[in-house]
Protein backbone atom coordinates (compact mmCIF):
# COMPACT_ATOMS: atom_id res chain seq x y z
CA UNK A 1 0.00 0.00 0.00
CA UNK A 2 1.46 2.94 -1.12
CA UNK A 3 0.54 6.63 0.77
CA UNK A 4 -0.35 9.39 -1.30
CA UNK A 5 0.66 12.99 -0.36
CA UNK A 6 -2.35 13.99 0.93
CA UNK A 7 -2.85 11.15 2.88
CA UNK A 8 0.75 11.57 4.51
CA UNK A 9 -0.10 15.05 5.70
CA UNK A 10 -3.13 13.49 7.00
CA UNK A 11 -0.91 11.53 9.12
CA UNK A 12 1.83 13.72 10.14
CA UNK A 13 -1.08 15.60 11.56
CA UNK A 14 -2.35 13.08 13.74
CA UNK A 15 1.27 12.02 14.67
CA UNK A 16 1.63 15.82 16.00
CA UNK A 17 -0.42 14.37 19.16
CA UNK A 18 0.98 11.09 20.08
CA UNK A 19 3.87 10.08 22.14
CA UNK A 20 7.39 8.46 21.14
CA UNK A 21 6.81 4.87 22.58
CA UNK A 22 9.74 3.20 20.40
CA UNK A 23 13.19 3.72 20.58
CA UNK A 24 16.09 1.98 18.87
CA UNK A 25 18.86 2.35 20.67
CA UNK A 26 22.63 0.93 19.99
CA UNK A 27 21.61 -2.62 19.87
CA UNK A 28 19.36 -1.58 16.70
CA UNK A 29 16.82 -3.14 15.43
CA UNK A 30 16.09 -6.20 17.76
CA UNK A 31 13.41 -9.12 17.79
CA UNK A 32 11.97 -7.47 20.70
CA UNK A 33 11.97 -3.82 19.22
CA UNK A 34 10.46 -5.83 16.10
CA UNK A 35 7.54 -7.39 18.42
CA UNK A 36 7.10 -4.27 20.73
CA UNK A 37 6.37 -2.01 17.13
CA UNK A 38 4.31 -4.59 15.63
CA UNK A 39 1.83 -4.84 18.91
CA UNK A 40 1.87 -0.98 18.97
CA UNK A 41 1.17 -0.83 15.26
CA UNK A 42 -2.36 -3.11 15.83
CA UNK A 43 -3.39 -1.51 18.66
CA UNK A 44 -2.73 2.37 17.34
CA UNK A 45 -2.35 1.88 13.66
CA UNK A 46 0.11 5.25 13.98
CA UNK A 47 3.43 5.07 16.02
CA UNK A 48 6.25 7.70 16.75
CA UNK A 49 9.45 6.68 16.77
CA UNK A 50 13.05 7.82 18.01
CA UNK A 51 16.20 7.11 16.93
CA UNK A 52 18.72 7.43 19.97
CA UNK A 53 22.10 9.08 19.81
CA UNK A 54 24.33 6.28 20.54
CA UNK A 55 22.50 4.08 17.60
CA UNK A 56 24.53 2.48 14.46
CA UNK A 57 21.84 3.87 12.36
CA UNK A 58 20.53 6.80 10.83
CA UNK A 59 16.72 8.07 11.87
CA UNK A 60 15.77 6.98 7.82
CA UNK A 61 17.68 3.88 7.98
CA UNK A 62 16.08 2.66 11.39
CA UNK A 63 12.31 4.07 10.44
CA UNK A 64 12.32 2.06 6.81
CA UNK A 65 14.37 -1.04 7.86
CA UNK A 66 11.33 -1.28 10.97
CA UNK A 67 8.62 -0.27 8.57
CA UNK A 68 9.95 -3.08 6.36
CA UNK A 69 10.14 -5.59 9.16
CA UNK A 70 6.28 -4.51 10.41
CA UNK A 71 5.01 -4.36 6.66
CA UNK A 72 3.88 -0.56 7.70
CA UNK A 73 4.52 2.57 5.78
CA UNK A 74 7.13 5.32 7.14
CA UNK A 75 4.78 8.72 7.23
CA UNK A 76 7.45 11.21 8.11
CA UNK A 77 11.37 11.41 8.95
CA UNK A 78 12.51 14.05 10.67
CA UNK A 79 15.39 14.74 12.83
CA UNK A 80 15.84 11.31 14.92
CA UNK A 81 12.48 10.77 14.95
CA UNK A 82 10.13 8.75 12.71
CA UNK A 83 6.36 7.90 11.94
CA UNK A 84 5.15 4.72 10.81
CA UNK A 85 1.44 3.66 9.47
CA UNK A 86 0.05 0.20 9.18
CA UNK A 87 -3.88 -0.34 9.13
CA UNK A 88 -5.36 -2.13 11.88
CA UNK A 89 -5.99 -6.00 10.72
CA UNK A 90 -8.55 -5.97 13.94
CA UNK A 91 -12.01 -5.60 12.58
CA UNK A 92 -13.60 -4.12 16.08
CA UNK A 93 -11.65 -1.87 16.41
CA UNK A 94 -13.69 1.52 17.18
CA UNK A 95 -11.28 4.05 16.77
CA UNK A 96 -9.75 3.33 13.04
CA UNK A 97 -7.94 5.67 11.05
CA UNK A 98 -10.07 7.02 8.47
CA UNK A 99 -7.47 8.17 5.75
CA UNK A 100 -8.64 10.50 2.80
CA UNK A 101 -9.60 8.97 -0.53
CA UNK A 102 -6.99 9.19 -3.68
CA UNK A 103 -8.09 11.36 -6.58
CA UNK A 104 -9.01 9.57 -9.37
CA UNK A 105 -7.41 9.92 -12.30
CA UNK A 106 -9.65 10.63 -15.58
């Protein structure tokens, strides 16, 4: 699933709110970092991440090899921090993000 632009912004708006729950620190990205992102992701569809100083990787680098890992979409680099989106796969879930409809093209 590829984000358009519109739908990013969306996103980066909503991310404004929410707090940095993941960190990867210098031990990268771990099976535990992997699980802990992956429960977050179901549960709150949009997470903020934060790539700590004395990590091997760069804030890109961490954000797309965890989006990759998750199967979620990075929303937003910048600085050390990161956004990532995956849709909720839970079906009763009340509060599910709603994101804008593509264009079509004619």
């Amino acid at each position: 699933m590829e984000l358009t632009s519109k739908q990013r912004a969306q996103l980066r708006g909503l991310a404004n709110s929410i707090d940095t729950i993941l960190h990867i620190g210098k031990d990268g990205l771990g099976d535990n970092l992997i699980a802990q992102a992956d429960a977050a992701l179901e549960a709150r569809e949009l997470v903020k991440g934060k790539v700590l100083e004395n990590s091997l990787l760069s804030a890109r680098e961490g954000a797309e090899a965890l989006a990759k890992a998750t199967r979620a979409e990075v929303v937003q680099v910048i600085g050390t921090k990161f956004v990532l989106y995956r849709p909720s796969h839970n079906k009763e879930k009340k509060d599910k993000i709603v994101l804008v409809k593509p264009a079509k093209r004619t």
